[in-house]
PDB file of N, CA and C in Angstrom:
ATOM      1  N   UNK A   1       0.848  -1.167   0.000  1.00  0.00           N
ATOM      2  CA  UNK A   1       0.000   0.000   0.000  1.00  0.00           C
ATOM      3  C   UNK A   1       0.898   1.236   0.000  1.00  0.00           C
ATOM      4  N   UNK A   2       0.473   2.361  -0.549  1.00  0.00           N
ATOM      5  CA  UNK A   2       1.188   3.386  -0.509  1.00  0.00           C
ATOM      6  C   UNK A   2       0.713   4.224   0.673  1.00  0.00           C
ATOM      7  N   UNK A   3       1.381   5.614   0.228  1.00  0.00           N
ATOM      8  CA  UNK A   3       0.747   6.275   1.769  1.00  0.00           C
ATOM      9  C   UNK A   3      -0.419   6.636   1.637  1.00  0.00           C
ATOM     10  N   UNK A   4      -1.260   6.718   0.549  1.00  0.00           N
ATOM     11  CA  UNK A   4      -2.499   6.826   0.458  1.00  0.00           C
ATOM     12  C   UNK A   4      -3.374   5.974   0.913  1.00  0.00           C
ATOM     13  N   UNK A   5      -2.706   4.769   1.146  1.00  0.00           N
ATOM     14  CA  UNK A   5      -3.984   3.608   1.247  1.00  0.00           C
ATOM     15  C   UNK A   5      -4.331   3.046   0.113  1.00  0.00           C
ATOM     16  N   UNK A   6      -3.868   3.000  -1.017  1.00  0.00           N
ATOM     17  CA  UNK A   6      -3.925   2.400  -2.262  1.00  0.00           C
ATOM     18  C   UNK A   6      -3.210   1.197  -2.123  1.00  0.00           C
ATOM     19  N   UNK A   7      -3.765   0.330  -3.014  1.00  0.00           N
ATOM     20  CA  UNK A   7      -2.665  -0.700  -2.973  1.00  0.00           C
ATOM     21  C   UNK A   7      -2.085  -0.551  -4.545  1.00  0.00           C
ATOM     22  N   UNK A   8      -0.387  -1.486  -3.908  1.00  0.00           N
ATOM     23  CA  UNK A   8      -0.182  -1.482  -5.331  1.00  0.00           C
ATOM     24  C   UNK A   8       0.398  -2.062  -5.711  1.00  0.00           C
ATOM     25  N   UNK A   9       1.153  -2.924  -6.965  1.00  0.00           N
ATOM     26  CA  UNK A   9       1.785  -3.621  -7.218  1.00  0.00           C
ATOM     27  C   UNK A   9       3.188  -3.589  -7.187  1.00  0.00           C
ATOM     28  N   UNK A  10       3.846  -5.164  -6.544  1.00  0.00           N
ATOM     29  CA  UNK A  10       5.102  -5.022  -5.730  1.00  0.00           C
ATOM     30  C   UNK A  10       5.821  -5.893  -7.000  1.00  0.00           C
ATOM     31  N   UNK A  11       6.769  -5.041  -7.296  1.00  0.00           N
ATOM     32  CA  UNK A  11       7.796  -5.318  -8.689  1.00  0.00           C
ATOM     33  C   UNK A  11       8.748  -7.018  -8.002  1.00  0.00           C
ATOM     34  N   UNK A  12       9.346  -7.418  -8.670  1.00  0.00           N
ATOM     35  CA  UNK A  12      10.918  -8.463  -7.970  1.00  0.00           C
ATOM     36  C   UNK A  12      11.327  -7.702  -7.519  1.00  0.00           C
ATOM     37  N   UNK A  13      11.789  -6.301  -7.845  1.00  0.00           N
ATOM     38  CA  UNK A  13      12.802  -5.624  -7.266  1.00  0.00           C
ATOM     39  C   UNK A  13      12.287  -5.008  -5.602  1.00  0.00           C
ATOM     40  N   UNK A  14      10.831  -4.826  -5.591  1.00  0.00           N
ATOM     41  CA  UNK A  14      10.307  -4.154  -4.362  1.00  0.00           C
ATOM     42  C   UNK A  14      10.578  -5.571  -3.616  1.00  0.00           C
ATOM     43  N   UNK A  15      10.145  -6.862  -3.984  1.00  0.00           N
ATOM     44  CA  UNK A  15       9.882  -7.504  -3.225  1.00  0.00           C
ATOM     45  C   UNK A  15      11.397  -8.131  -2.749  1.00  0.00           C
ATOM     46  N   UNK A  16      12.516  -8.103  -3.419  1.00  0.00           N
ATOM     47  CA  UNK A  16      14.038  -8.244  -3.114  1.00  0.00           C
ATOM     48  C   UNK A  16      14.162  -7.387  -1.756  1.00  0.00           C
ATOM     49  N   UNK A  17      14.172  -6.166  -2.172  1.00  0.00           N
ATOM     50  CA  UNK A  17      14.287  -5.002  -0.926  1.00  0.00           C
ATOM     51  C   UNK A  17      13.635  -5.367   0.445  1.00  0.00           C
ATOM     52  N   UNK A  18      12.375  -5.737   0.114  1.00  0.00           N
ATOM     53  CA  UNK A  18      11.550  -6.031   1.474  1.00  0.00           C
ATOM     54  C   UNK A  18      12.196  -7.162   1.724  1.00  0.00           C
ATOM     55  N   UNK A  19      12.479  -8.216   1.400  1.00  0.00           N
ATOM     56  CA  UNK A  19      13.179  -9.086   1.581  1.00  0.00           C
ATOM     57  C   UNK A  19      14.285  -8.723   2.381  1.00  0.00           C
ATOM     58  N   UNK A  20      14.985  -8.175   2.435  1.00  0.00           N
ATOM     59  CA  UNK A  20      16.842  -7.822   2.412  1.00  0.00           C
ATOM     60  C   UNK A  20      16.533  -6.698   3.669  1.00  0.00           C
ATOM     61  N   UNK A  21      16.088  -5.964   3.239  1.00  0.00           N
ATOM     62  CA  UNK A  21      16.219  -4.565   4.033  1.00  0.00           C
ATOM     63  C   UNK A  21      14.711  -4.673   5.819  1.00  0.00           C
ATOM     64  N   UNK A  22      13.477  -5.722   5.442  1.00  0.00           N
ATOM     65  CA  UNK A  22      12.733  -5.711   6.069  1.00  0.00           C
ATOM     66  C   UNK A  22      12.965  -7.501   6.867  1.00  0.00           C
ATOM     67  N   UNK A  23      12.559  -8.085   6.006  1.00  0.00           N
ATOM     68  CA  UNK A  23      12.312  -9.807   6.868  1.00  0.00           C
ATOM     69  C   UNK A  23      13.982 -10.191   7.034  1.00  0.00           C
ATOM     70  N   UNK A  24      14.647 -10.147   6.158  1.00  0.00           N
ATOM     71  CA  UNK A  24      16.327 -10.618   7.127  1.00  0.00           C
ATOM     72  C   UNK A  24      16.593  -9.727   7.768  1.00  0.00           C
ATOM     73  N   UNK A  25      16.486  -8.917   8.178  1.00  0.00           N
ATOM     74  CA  UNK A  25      17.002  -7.582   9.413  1.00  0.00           C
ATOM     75  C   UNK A  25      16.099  -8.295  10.473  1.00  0.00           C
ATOM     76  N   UNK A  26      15.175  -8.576  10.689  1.00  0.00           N
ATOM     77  CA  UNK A  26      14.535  -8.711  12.199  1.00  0.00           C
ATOM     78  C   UNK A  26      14.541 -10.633  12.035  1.00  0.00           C
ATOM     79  N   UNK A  27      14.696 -11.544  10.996  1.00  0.00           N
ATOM     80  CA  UNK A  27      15.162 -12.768  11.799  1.00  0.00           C
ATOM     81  C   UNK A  27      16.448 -12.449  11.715  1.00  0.00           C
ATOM     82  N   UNK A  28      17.933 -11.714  11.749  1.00  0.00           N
ATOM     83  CA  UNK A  28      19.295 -11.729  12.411  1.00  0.00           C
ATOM     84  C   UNK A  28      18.777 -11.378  13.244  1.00  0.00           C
ATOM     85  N   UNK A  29      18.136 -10.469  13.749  1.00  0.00           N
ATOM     86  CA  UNK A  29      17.537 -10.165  15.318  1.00  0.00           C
ATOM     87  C   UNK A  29      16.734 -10.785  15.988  1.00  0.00           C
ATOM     88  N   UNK A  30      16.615 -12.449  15.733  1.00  0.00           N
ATOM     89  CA  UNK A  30      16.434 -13.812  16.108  1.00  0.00           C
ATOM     90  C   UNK A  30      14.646 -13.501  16.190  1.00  0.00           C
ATOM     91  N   UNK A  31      14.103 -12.574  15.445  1.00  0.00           N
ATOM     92  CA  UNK A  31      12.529 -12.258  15.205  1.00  0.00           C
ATOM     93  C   UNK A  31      12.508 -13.500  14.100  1.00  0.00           C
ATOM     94  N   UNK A  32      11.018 -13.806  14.689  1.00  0.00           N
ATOM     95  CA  UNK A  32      10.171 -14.817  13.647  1.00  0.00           C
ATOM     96  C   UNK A  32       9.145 -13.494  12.754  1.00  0.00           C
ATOM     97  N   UNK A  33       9.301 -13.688  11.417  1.00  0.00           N
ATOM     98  CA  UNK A  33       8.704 -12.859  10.758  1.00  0.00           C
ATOM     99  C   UNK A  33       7.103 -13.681  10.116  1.00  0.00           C
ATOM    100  N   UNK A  34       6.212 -12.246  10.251  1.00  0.00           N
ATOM    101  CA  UNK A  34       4.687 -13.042   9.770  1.00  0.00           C
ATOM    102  C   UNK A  34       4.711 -11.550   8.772  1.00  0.00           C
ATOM    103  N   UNK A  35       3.901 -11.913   7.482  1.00  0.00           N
ATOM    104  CA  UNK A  35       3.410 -11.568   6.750  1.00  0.00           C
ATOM    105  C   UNK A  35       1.849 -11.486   6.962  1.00  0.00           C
ATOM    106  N   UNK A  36       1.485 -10.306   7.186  1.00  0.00           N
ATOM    107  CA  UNK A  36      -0.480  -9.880   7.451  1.00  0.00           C
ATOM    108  C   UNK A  36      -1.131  -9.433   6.142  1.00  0.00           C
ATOM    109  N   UNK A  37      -1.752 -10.002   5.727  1.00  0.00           N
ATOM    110  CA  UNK A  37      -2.060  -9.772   4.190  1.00  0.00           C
ATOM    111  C   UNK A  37      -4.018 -10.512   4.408  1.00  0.00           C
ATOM    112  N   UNK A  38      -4.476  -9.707   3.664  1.00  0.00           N
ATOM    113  CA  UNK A  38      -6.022 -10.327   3.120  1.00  0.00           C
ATOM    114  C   UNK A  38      -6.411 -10.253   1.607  1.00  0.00           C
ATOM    115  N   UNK A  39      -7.636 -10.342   1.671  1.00  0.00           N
ATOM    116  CA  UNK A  39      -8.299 -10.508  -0.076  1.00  0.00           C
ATOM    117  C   UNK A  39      -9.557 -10.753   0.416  1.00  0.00           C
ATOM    118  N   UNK A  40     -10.399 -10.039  -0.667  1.00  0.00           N
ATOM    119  CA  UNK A  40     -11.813  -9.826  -0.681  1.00  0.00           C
ATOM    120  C   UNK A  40     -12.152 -10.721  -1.452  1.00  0.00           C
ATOM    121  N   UNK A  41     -13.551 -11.829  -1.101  1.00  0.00           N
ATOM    122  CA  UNK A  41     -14.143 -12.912  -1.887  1.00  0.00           C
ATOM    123  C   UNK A  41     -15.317 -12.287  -1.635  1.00  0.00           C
ATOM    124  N   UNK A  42     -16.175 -12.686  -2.413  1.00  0.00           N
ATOM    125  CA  UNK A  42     -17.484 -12.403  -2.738  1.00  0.00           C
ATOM    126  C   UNK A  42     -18.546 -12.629  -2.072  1.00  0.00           C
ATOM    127  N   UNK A  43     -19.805 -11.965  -1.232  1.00  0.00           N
ATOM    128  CA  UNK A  43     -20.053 -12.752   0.280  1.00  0.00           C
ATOM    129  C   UNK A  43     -20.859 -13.358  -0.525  1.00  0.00           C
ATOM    130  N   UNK A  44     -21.055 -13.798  -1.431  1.00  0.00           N
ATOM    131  CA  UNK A  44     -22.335 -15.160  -1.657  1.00  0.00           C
ATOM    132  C   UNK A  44     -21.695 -16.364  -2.032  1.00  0.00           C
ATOM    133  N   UNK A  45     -20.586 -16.489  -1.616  1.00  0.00           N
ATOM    134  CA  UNK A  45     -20.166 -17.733  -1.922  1.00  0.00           C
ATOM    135  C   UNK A  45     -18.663 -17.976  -1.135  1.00  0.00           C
ATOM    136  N   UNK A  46     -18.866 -19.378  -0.886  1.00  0.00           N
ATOM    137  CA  UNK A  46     -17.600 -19.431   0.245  1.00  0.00           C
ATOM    138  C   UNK A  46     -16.472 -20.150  -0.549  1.00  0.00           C
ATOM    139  N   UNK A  47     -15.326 -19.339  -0.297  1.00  0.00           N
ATOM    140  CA  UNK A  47     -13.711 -20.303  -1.023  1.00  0.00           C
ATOM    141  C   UNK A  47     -14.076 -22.018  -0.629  1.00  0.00           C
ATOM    142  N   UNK A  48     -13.204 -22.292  -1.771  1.00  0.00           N
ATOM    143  CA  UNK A  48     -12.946 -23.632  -1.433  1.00  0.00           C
ATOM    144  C   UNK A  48     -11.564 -24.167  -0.481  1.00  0.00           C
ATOM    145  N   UNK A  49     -11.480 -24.124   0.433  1.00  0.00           N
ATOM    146  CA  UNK A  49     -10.229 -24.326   1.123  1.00  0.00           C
ATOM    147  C   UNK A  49      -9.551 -25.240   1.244  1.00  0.00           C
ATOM    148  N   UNK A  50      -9.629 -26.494   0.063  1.00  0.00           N
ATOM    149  CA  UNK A  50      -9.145 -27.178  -0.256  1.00  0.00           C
ATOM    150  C   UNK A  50      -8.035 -27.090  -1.544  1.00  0.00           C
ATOM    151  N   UNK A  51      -8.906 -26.051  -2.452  1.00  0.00           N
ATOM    152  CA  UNK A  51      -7.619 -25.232  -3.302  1.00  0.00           C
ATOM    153  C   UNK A  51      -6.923 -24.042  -2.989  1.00  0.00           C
ATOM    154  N   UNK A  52      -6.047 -24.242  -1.842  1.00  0.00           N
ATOM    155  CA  UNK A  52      -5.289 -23.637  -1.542  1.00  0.00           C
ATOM    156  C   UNK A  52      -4.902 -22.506  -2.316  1.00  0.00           C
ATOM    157  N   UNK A  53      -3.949 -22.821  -3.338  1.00  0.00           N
ATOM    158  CA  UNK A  53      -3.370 -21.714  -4.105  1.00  0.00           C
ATOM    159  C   UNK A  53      -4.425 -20.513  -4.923  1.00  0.00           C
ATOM    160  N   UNK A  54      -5.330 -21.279  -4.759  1.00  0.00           N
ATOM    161  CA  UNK A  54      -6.323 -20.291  -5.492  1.00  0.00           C
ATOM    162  C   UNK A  54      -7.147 -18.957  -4.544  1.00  0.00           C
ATOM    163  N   UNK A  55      -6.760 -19.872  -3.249  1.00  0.00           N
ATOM    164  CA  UNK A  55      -7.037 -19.133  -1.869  1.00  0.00           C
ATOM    165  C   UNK A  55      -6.088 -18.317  -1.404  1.00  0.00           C
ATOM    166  N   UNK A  56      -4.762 -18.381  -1.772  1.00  0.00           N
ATOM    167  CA  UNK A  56      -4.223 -17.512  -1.430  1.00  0.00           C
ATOM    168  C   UNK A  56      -3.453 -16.780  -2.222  1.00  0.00           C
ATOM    169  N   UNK A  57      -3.192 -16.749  -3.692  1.00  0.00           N
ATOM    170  CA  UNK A  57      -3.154 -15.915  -4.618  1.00  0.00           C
ATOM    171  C   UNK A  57      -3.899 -14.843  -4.972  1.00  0.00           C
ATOM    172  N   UNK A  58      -3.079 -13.618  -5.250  1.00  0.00           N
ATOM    173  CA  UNK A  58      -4.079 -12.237  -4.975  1.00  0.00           C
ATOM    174  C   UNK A  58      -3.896 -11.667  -3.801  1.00  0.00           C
ATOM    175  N   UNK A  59      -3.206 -12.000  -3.167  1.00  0.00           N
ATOM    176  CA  UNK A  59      -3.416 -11.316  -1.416  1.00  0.00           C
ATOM    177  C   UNK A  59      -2.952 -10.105  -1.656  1.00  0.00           C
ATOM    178  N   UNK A  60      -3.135  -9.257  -0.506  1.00  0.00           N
ATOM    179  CA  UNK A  60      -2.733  -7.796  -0.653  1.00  0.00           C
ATOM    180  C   UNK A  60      -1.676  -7.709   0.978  1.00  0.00           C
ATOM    181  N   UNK A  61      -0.749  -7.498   0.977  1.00  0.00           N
ATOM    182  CA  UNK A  61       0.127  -7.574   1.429  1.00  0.00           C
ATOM    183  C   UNK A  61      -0.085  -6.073   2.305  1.00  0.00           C
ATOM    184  N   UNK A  62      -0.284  -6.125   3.976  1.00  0.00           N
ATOM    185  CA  UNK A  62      -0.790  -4.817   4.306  1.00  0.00           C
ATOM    186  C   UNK A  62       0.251  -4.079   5.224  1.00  0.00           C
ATOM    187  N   UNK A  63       1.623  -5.619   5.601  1.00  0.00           N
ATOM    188  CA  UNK A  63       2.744  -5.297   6.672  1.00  0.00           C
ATOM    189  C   UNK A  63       3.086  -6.595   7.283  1.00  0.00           C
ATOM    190  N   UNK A  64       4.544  -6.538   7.533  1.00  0.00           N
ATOM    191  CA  UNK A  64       5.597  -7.524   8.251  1.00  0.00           C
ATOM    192  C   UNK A  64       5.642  -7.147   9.408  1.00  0.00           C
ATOM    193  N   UNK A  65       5.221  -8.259  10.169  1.00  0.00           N
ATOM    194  CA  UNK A  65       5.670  -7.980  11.964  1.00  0.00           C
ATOM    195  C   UNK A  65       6.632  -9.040  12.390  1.00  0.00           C
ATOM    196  N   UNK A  66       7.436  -8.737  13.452  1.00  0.00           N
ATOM    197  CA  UNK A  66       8.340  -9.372  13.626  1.00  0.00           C
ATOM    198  C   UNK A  66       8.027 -10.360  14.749  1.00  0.00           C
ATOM    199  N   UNK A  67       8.139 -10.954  15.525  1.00  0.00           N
ATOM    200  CA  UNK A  67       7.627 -11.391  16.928  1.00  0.00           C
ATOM    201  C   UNK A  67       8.397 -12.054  17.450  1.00  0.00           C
ATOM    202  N   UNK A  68       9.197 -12.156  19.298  1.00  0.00           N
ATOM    203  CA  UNK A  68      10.225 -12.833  19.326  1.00  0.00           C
ATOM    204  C   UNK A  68       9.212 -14.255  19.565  1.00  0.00           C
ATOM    205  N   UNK A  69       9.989 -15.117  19.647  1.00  0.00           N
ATOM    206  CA  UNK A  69       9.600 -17.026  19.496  1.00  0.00           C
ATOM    207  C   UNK A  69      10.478 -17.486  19.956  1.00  0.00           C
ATOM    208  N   UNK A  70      11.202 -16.864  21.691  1.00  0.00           N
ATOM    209  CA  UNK A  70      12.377 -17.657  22.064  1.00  0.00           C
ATOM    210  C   UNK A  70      11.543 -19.354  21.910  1.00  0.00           C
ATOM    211  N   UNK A  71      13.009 -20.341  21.828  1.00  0.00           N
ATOM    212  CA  UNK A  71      13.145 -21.564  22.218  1.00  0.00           C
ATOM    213  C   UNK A  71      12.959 -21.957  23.616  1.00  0.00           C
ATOM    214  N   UNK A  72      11.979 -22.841  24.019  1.00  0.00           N
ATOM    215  CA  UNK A  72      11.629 -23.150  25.221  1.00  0.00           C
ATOM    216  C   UNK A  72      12.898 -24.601  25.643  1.00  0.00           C
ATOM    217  N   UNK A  73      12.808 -24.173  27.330  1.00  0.00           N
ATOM    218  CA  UNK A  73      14.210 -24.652  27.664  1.00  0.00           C
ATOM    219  C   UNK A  73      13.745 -25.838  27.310  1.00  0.00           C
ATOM    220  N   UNK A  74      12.547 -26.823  27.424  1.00  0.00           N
ATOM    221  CA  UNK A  74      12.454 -28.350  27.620  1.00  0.00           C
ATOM    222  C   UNK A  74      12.352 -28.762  26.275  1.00  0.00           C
ATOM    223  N   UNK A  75      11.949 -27.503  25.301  1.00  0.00           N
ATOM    224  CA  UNK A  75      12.229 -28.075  23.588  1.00  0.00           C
ATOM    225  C   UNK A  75      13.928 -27.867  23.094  1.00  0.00           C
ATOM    226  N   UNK A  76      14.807 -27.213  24.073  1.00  0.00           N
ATOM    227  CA  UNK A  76      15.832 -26.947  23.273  1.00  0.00           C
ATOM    228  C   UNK A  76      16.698 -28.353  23.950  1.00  0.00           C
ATOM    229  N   UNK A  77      16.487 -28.645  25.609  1.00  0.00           N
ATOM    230  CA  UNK A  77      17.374 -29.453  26.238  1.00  0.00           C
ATOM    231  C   UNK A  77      17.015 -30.803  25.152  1.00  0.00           C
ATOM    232  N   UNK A  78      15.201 -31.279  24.532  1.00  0.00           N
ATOM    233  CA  UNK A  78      15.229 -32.209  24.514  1.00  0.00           C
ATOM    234  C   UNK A  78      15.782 -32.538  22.673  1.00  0.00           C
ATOM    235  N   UNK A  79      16.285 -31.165  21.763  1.00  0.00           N
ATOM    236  CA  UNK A  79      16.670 -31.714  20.668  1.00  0.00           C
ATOM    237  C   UNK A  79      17.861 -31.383  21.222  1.00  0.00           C
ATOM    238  N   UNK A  80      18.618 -31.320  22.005  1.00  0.00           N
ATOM    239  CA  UNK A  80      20.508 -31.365  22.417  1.00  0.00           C
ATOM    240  C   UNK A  80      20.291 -33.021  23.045  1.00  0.00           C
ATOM    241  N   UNK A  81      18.975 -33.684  23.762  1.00  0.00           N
ATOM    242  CA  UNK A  81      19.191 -34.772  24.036  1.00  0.00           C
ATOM    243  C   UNK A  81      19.240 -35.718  23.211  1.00  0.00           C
ATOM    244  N   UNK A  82      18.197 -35.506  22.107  1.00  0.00           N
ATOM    245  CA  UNK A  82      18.236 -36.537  20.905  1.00  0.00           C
ATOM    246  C   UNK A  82      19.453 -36.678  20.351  1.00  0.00           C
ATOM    247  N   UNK A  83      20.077 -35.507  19.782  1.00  0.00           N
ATOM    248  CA  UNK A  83      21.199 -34.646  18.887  1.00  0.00           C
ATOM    249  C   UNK A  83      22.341 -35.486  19.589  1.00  0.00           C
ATOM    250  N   UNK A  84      22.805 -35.733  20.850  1.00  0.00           N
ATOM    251  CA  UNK A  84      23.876 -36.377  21.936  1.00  0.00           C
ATOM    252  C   UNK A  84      23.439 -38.066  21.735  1.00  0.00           C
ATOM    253  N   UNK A  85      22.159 -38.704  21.327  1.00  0.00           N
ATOM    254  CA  UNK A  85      21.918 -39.635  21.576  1.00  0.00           C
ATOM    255  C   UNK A  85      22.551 -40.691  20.076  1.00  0.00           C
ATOM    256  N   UNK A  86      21.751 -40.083  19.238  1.00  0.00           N
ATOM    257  CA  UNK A  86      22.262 -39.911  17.843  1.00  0.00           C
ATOM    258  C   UNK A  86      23.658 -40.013  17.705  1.00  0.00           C
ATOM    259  N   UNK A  87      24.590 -39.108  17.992  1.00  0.00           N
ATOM    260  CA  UNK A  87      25.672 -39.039  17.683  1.00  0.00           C
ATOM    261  C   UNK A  87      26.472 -40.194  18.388  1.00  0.00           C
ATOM    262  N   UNK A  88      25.986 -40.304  19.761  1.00  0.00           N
ATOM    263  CA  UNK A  88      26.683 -41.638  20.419  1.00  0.00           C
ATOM    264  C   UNK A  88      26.298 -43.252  19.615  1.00  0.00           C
ATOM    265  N   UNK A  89      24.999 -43.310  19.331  1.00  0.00           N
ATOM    266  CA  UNK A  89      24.741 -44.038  18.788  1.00  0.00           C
ATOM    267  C   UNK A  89      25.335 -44.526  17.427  1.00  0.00           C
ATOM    268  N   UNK A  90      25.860 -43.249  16.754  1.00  0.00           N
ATOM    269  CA  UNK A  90      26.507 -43.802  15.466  1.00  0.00           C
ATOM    270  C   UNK A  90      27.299 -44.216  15.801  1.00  0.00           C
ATOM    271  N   UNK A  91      28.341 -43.541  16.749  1.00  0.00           N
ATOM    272  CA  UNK A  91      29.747 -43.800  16.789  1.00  0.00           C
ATOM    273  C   UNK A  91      30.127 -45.352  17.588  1.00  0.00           C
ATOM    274  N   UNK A  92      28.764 -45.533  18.024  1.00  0.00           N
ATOM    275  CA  UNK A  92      29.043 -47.160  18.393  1.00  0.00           C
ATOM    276  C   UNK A  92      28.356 -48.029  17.441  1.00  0.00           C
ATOM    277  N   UNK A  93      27.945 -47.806  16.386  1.00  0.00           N
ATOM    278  CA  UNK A  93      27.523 -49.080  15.805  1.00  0.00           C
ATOM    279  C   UNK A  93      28.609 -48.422  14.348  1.00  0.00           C
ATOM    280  N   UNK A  94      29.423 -47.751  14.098  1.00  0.00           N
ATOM    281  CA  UNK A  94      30.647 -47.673  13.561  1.00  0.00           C
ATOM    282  C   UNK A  94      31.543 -48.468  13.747  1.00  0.00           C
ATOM    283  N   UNK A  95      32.484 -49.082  12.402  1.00  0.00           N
ATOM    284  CA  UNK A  95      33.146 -50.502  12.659  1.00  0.00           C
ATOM    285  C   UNK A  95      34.292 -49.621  12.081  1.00  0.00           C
TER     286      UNK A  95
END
């Protein structure tokens, strides 16, 4: 959207930039990035939400938010436990 409130069409090159300059700047800043976007369907008839792509092609892209999503300690201890289990495990059934 511009500053008017128009929407408008986002070139490769706009969408490179937003890329580069907007969504990799805040995940190096360990942000999980969401894209907020809608589209107007017709109220007499409901999408099929089984064809996906057809459901979500067209969107209008309205803003990127960032949100932190630390790692929870008992999800991080338990893929360092697998990750340790794994590795011991190869190295003993290695001949």
């Amino acid at each position: 959207m511009n500053s008017d409130g128009e929407a408008t069409l986002f070139s490769t090159a706009d969408r490179n930039d937003m890329v580069r300059e907007v969504i990799e700047k805040m995940a190096s800043n360990g942000l999980r990035t969401i894209a907020l976007a809608y589209k107007d369907f017709p109220a007499d008839a409901v999408p099929d939400w089984d064809q996906e792509n057809n459901v979500i092609s067209g969107l209008t892209c309205i803003g990127i938010t960032g949100i932190e999503d630390p790692v929870r300690s008992e999800v991080s201890g338990l893929f360092f436990s697998r990750r340790r289990k794994r590795t011991v495990g190869s190295k003993l059934f290695r001949k």
